[in-house]
Protein backbone atom coordinates (compact mmCIF):
# COMPACT_ATOMS: atom_id res chain seq x y z
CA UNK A 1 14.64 -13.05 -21.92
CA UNK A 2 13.51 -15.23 -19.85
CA UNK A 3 15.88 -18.69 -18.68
CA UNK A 4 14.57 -21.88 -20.47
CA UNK A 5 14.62 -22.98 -16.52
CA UNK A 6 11.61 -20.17 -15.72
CA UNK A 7 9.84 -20.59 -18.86
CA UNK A 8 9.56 -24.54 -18.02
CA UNK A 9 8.29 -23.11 -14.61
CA UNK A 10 6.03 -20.68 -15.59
CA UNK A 11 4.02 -23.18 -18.03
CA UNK A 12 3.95 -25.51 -14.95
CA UNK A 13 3.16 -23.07 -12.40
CA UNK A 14 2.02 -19.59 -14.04
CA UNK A 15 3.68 -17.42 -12.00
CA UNK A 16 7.72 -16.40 -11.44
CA UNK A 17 9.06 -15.27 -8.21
CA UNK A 18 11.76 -12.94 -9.00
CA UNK A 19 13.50 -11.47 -5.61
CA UNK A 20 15.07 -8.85 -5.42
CA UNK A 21 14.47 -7.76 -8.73
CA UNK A 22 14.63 -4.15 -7.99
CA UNK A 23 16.67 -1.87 -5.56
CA UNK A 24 15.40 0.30 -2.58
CA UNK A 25 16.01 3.61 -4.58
CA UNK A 26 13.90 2.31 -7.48
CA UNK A 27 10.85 1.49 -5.89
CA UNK A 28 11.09 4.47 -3.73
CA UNK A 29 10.92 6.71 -6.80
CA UNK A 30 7.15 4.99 -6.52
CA UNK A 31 6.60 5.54 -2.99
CA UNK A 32 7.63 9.34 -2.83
CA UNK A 33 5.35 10.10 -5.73
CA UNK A 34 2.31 8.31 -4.28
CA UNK A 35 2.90 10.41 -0.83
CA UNK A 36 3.29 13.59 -2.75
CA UNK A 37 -0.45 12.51 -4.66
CA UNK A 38 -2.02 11.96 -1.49
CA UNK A 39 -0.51 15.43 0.60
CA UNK A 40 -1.91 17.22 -3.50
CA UNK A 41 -4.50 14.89 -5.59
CA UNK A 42 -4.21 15.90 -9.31
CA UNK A 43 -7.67 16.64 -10.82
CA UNK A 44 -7.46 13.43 -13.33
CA UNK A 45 -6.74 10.67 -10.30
CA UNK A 46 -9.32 7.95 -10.08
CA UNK A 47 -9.37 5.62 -7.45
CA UNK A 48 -11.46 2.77 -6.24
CA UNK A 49 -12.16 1.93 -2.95
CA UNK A 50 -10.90 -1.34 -1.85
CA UNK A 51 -13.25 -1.57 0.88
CA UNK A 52 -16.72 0.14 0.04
CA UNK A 53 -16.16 -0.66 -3.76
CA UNK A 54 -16.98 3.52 -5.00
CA UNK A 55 -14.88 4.75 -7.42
CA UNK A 56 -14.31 8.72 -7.35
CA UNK A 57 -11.61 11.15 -7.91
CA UNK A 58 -9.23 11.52 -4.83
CA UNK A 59 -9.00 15.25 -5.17
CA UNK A 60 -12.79 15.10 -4.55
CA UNK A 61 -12.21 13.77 -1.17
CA UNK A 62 -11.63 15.92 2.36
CA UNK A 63 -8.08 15.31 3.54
CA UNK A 64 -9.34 13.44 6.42
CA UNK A 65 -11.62 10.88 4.14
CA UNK A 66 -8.05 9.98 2.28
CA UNK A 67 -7.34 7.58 5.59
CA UNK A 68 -7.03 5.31 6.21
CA UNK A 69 -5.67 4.86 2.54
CA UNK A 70 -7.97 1.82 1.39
CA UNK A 71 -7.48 2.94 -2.16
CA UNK A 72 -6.69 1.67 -5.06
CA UNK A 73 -4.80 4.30 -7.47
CA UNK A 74 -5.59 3.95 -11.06
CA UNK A 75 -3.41 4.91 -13.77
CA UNK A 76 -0.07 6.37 -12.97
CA UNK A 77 1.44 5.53 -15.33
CA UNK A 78 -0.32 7.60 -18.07
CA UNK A 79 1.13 10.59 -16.27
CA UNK A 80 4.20 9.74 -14.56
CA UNK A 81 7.30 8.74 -15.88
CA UNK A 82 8.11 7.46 -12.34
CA UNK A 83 5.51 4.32 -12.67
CA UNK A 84 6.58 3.59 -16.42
CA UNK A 85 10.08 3.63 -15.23
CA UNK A 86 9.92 1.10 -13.19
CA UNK A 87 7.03 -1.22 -15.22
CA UNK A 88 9.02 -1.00 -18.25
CA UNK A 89 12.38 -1.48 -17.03
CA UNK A 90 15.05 -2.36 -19.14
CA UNK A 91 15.37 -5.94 -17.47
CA UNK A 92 11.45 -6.37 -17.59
CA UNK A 93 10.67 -5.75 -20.71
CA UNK A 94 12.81 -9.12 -22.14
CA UNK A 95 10.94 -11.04 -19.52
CA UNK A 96 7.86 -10.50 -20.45
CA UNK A 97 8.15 -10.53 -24.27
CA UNK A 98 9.39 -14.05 -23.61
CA UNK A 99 6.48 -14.88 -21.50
CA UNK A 100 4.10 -13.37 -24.20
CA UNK A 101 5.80 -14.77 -27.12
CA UNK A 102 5.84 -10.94 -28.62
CA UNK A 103 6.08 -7.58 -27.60
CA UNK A 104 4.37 -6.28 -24.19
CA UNK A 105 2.27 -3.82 -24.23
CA UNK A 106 1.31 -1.83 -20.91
CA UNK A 107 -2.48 -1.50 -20.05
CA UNK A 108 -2.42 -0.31 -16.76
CA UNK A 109 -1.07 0.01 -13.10
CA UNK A 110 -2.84 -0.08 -10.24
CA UNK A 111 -1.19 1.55 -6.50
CA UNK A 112 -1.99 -0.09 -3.30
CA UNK A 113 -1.46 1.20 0.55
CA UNK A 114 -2.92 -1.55 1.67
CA UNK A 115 -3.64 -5.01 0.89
CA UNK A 116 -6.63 -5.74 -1.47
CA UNK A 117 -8.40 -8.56 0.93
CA UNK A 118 -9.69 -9.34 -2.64
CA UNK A 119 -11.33 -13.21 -2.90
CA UNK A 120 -9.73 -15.28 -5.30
CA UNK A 121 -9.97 -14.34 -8.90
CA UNK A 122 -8.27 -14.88 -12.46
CA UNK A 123 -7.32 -11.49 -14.25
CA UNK A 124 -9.13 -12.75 -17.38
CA UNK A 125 -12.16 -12.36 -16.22
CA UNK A 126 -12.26 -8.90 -15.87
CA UNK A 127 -9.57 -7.89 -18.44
CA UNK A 128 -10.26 -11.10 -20.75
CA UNK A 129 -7.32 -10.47 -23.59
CA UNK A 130 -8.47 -10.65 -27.36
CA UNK A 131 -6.45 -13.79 -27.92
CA UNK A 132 -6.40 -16.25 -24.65
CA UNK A 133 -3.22 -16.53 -22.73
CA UNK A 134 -1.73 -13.12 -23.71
CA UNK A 135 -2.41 -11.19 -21.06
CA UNK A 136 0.77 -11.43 -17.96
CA UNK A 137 0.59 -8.94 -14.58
CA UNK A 138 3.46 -8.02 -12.20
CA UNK A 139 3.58 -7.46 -9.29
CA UNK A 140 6.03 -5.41 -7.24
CA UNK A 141 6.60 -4.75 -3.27
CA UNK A 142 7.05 -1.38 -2.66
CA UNK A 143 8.14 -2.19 1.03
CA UNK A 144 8.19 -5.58 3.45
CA UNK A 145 5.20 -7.53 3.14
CA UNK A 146 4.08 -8.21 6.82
CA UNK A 147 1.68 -11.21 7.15
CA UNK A 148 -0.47 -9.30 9.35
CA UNK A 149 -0.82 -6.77 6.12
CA UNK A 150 -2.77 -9.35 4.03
CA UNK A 151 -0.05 -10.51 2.04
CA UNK A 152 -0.84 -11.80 -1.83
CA UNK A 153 -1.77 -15.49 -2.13
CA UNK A 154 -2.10 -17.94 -5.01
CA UNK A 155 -2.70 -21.38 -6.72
CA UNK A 156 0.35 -22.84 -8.10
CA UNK A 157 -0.76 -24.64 -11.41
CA UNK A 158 -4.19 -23.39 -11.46
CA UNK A 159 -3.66 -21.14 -14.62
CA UNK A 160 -4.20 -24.70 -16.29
CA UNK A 161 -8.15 -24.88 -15.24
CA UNK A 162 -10.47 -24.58 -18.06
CA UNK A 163 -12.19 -21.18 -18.15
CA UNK A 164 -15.84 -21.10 -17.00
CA UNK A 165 -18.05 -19.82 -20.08
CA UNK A 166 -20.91 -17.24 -18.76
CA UNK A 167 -24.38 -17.18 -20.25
CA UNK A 168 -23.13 -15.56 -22.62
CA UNK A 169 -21.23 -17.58 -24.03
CA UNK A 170 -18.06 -15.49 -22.88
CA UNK A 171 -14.62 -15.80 -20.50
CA UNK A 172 -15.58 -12.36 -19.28
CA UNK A 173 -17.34 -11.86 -16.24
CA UNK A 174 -21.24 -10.84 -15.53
CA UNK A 175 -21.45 -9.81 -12.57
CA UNK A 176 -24.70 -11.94 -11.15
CA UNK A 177 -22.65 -15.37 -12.23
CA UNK A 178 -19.81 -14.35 -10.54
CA UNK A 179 -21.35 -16.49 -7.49
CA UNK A 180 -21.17 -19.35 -9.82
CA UNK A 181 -17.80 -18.99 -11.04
CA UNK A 182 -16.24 -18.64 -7.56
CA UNK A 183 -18.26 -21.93 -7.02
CA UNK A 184 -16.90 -23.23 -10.11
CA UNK A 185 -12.91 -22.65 -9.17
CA UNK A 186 -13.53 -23.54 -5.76
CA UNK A 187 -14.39 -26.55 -6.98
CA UNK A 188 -11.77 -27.59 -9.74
CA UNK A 189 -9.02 -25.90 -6.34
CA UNK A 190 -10.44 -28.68 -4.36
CA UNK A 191 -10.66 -31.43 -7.18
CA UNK A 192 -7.14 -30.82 -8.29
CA UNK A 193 -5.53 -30.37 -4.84
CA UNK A 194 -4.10 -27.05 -5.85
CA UNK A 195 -1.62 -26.14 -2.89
CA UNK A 196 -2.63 -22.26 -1.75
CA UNK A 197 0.54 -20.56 -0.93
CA UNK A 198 1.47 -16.90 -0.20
CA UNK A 199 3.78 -14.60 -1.51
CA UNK A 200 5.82 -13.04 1.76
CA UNK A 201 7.49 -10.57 -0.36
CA UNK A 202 10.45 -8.70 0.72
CA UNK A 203 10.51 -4.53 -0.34
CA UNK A 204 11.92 -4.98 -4.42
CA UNK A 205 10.56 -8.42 -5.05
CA UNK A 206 9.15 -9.13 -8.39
CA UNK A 207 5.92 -11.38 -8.79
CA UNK A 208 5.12 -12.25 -12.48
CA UNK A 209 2.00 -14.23 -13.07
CA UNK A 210 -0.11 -15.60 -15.84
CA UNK A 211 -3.82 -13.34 -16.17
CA UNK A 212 -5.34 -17.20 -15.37
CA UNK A 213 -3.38 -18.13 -12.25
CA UNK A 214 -5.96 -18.07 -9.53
CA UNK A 215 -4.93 -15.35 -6.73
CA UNK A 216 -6.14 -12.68 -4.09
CA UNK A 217 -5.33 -11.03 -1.42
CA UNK A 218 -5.53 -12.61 2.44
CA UNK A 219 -7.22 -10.45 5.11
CA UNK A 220 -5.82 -7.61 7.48
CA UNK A 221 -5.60 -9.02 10.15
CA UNK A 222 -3.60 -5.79 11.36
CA UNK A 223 -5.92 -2.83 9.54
CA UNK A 224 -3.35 0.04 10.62
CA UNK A 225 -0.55 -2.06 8.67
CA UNK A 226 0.05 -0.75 5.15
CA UNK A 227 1.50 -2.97 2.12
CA UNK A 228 2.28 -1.22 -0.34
CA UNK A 229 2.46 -2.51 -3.88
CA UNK A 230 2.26 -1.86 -8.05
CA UNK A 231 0.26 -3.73 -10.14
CA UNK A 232 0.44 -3.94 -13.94
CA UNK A 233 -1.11 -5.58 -16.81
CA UNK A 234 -0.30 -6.22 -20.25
CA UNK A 235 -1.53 -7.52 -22.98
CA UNK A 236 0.11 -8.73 -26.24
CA UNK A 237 1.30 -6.57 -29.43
CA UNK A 238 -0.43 -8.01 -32.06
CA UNK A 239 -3.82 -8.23 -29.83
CA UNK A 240 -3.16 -4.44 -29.46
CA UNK A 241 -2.55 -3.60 -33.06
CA UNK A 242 -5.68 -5.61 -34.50
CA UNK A 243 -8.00 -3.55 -31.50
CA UNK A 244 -6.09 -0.24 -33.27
CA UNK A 245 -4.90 0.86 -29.68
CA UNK A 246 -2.75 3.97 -29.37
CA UNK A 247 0.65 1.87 -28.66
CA UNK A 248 3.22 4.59 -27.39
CA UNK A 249 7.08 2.59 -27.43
CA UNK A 250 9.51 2.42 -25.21
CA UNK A 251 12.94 1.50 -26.36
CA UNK A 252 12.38 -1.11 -29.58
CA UNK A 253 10.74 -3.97 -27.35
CA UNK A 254 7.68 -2.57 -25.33
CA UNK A 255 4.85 0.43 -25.54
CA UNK A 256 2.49 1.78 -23.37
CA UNK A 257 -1.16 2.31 -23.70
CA UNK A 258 -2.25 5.56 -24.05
CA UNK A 259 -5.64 6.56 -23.66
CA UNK A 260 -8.11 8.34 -20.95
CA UNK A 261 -8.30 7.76 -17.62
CA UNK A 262 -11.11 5.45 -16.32
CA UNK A 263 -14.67 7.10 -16.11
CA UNK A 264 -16.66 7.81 -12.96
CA UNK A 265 -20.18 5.83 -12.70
CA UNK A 266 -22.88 7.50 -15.27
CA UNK A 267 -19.96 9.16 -17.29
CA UNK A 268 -19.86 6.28 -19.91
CA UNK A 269 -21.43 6.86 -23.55
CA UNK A 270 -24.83 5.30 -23.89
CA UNK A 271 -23.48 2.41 -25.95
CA UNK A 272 -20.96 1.24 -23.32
CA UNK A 273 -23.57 1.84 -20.43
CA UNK A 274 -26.16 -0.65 -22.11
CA UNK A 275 -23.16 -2.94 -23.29
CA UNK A 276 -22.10 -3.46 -19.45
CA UNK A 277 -25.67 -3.82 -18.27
CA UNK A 278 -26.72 -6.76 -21.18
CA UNK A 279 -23.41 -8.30 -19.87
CA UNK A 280 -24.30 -8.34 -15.79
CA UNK A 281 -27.60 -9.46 -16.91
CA UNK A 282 -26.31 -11.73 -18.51
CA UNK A 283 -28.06 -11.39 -21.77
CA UNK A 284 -25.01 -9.79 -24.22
CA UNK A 285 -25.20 -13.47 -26.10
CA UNK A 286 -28.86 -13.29 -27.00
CA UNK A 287 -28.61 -9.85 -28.08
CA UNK A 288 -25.73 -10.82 -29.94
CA UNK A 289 -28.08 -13.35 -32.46
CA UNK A 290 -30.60 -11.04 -32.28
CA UNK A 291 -29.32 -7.88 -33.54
CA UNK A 292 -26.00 -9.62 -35.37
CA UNK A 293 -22.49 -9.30 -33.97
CA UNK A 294 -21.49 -5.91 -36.17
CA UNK A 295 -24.06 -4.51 -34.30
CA UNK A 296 -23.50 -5.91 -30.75
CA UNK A 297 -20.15 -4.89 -30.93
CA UNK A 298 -21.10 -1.28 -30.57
CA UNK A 299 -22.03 -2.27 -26.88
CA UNK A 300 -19.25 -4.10 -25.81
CA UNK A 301 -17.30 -2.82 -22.87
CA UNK A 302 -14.27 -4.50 -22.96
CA UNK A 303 -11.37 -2.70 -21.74
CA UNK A 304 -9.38 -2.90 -25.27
């Protein structure tokens, strides 16, 4: 569990710096398996690409188009005891139950080479959690984060900035407002003289933070320089149970989400494909009153 020390911190700050946390040989369980997907892609690995934004399957890809490794690796940890491992670790699981106020569930990982370069952002808005404020991420360094490698930055204190509500009357992002939203945080950042700091994390370190702590990643300014990392998300137990998710435990304090791996562009059922399209127009609310909210839940594409 977590120290009544880091749980005063965390509701201050929304994040815990843990370093340390795990030993060379653990995280390099990680690091072998990720070398051995990219020399062999598995048929089932779906990856996004951190610079172009196209999601595909990395088995689909020529060796040579696999570099310079600007990928993000969905997933893992549906298939690889390796990624749960180390997500779910003994001394984890504790932590984030206290953070939570319940049992963790695991939602999913995400494998970086390199650094994301992604703008500033709040997890919520594109994994908004059933019930607000249970949904925590980690974040571990599979190697020595090298400034030049676009090492992960963040708002200390900014998980306490009102959400923005879309058009929709909704935490979770359309994608035309997103203009307005990063206008919006900018904003409150500026208002509330929010100190931006980075994390310079050493190969082990653990970085826990709250799904509304305002974060991204800074630029390359070295592109051949790699940083390596594994993200998770989880969301809360009782969220879980009430969405009638397949919860898989682990030990008697955590579980695992166990479902499909995430679907290429035009592979989503009808229902989900007009459910995300109403919502990036902006126009899931109206819908909503029009048709009833039994109904309109049929097109939501929420992740749980």
């Amino acid at each position: 569990m977590p120290t009544d020390e880091q749980l005063a911190f965390w509701r201050g700050n929304g994040y815990l710096a843990l370093p340390g946390f795990f030993t060379p040989d653990e995280v390099d369980r990680v690091s072998t398996l990720v070398e051995a997907i990219f020399r062999e892609p598995p048929s089932y690995l779906v990856v996004d690409n951190t610079v172009t934004g196209k999601r595909t399957r990395l088995a689909e890809l020529p060796a040579d188009q696999r570099n310079p490794r600007t990928f993000k690796l969905n997933d893992l940890y549906l298939e690889h005891d390796e990624v749960r491992d180390l997500v779910l670790d003994a001394r984890v699981r504790p932590i984030l139950a206290g953070l939570l106020g319940e049992k963790a569930v695991l939602c999913n990982t995400l494998n970086f080479e390199k650094g994301s370069q992604q703008p500033e952002h709040i997890d919520s808005l594109f994994m908004t959690p059933r019930t607000s404020g249970k949904l925590v991420a980690t974040w571990i360094a599979l190697e020595d984060a090298h400034p030049d490698a676009g090492q992960l930055f963040y708002f200390p204190g900014s998980h306490t900035i009102p959400h923005y509500e879309f058009s929709d009357g909704s935490h979770h992002a359309t994608d035309f407002e997103l203009p307005k939203w990063h206008k919006y945080i900018r904003g409150k950042l500026e208002a509330g003289n929010y100190p931006r700091e980075q994390f310079a994390a050493k190969k082990g370190d653990l970085f826990i933070w709250s799904a509304d702590l305002v974060h991204g990643g800074s630029p390359r300014t070295d592109p051949a320089r790699t940083r390596r990392s594994l993200v998770s998300h989880y969301f809360a137990e009782s969220d879980c149970r009430a969405l009638k998710m397949n919860c898989v435990p682990i030990a008697d304090n955590a579980f695992w989400f166990k479902r499909e791996h995430p679907p290429l562009p035009g592979t989503l059922p009808l229902r989900q494909r007009v459910g995300r399209l109403l919502r990036r127009l902006g126009l899931y609310r109206g819908v909503k009153k029009l048709i009833g909210k039994r109904a309109a839940l049929g097109l939501t594409d929420e992740a749980v």
